[in-house]
Protein backbone atom coordinates (compact mmCIF):
# COMPACT_ATOMS: atom_id res chain seq x y z
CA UNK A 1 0.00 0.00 0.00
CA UNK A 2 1.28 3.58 -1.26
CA UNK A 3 1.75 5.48 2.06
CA UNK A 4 2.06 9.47 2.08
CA UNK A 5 0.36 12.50 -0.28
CA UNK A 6 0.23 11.36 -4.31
CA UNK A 7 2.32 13.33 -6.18
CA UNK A 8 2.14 14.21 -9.83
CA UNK A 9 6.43 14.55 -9.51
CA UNK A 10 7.04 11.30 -7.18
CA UNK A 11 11.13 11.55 -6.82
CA UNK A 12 12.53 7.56 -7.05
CA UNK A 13 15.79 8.47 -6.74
CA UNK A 14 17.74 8.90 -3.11
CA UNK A 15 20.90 10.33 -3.20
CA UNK A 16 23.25 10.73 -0.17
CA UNK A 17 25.30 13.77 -0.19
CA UNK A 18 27.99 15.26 2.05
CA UNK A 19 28.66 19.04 1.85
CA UNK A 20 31.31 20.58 3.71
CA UNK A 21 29.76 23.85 5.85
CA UNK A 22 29.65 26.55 3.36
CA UNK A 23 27.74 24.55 1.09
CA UNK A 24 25.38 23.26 3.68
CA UNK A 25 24.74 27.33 4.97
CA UNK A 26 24.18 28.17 1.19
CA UNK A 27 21.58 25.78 0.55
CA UNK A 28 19.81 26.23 4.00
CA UNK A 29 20.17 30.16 3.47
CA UNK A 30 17.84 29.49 0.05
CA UNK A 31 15.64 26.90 1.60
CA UNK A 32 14.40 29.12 4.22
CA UNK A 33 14.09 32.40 2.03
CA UNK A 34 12.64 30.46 -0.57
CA UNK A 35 10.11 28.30 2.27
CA UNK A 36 11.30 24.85 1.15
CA UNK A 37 12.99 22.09 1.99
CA UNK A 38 17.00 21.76 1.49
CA UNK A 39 16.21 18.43 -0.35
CA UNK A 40 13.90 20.69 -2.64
CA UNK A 41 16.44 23.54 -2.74
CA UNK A 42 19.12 20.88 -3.91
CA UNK A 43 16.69 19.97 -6.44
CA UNK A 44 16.03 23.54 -7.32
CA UNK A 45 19.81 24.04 -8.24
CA UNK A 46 20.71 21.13 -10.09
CA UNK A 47 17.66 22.26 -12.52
CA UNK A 48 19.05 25.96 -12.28
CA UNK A 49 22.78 25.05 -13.29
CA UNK A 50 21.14 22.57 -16.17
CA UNK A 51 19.38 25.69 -17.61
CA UNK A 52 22.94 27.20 -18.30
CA UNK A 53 24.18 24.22 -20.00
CA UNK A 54 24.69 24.07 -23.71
CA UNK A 55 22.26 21.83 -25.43
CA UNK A 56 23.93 18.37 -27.06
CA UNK A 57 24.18 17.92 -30.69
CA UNK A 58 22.83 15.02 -31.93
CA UNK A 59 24.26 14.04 -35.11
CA UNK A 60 21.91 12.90 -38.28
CA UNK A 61 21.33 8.95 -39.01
CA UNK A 62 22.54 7.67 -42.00
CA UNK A 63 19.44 7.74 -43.98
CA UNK A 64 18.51 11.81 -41.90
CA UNK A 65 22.02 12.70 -44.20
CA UNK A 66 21.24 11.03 -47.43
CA UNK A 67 17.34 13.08 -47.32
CA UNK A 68 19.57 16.24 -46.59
CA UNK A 69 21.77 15.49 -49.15
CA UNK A 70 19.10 14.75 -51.67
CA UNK A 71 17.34 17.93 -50.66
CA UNK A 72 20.27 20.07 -51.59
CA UNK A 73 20.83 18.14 -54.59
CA UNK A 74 17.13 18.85 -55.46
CA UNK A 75 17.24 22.84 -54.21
CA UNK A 76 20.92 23.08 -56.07
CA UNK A 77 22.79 24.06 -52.77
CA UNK A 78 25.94 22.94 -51.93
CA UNK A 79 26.71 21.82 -48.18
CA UNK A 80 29.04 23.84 -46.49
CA UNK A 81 32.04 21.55 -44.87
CA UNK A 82 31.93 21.79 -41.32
CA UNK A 83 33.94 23.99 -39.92
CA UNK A 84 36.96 22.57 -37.33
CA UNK A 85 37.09 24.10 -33.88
């Protein structure tokens, strides 16, 4: 039998942390001026420092390159060569 409040977020995951002080005044400082938990203020920055990550590539499948190759074949475009970083 499910036992607390349902939840439309239910978090599966535990994970044990250890913070040294600093850290652990930080995060209560925002939990209390923000009214929440520290476990929901942890939460709260791991989604905050994804937001400032670049997104990921993903590179075309085989057959996704051949359609944009055929498409600039059928437009009369050339593909640019990628550029090295």
């Amino acid at each position: 039998m499910a036992r607390g409040r349902p939840t439309w977020d239910p978090k599966g995951t535990l994970v044990a942390v250890r913070l040294n002080k600093h850290q652990h005044r930080i995060l209560t400082q925002r939990a209390r001026r923000e009214r929440i938990t520290v476990s929901e203020a942890i939460r709260r920055c791991v989604v905050a420092w994804a937001a400032t990550q670049p997104a990921r590539v993903v590179r075309p499948t085989k057959e996704e390159q051949e359609t944009f190759d055929q498409m600039f074949e059928a437009v009369g475009a050339r593909r640019r060569p990628r550029s090295k970083k």
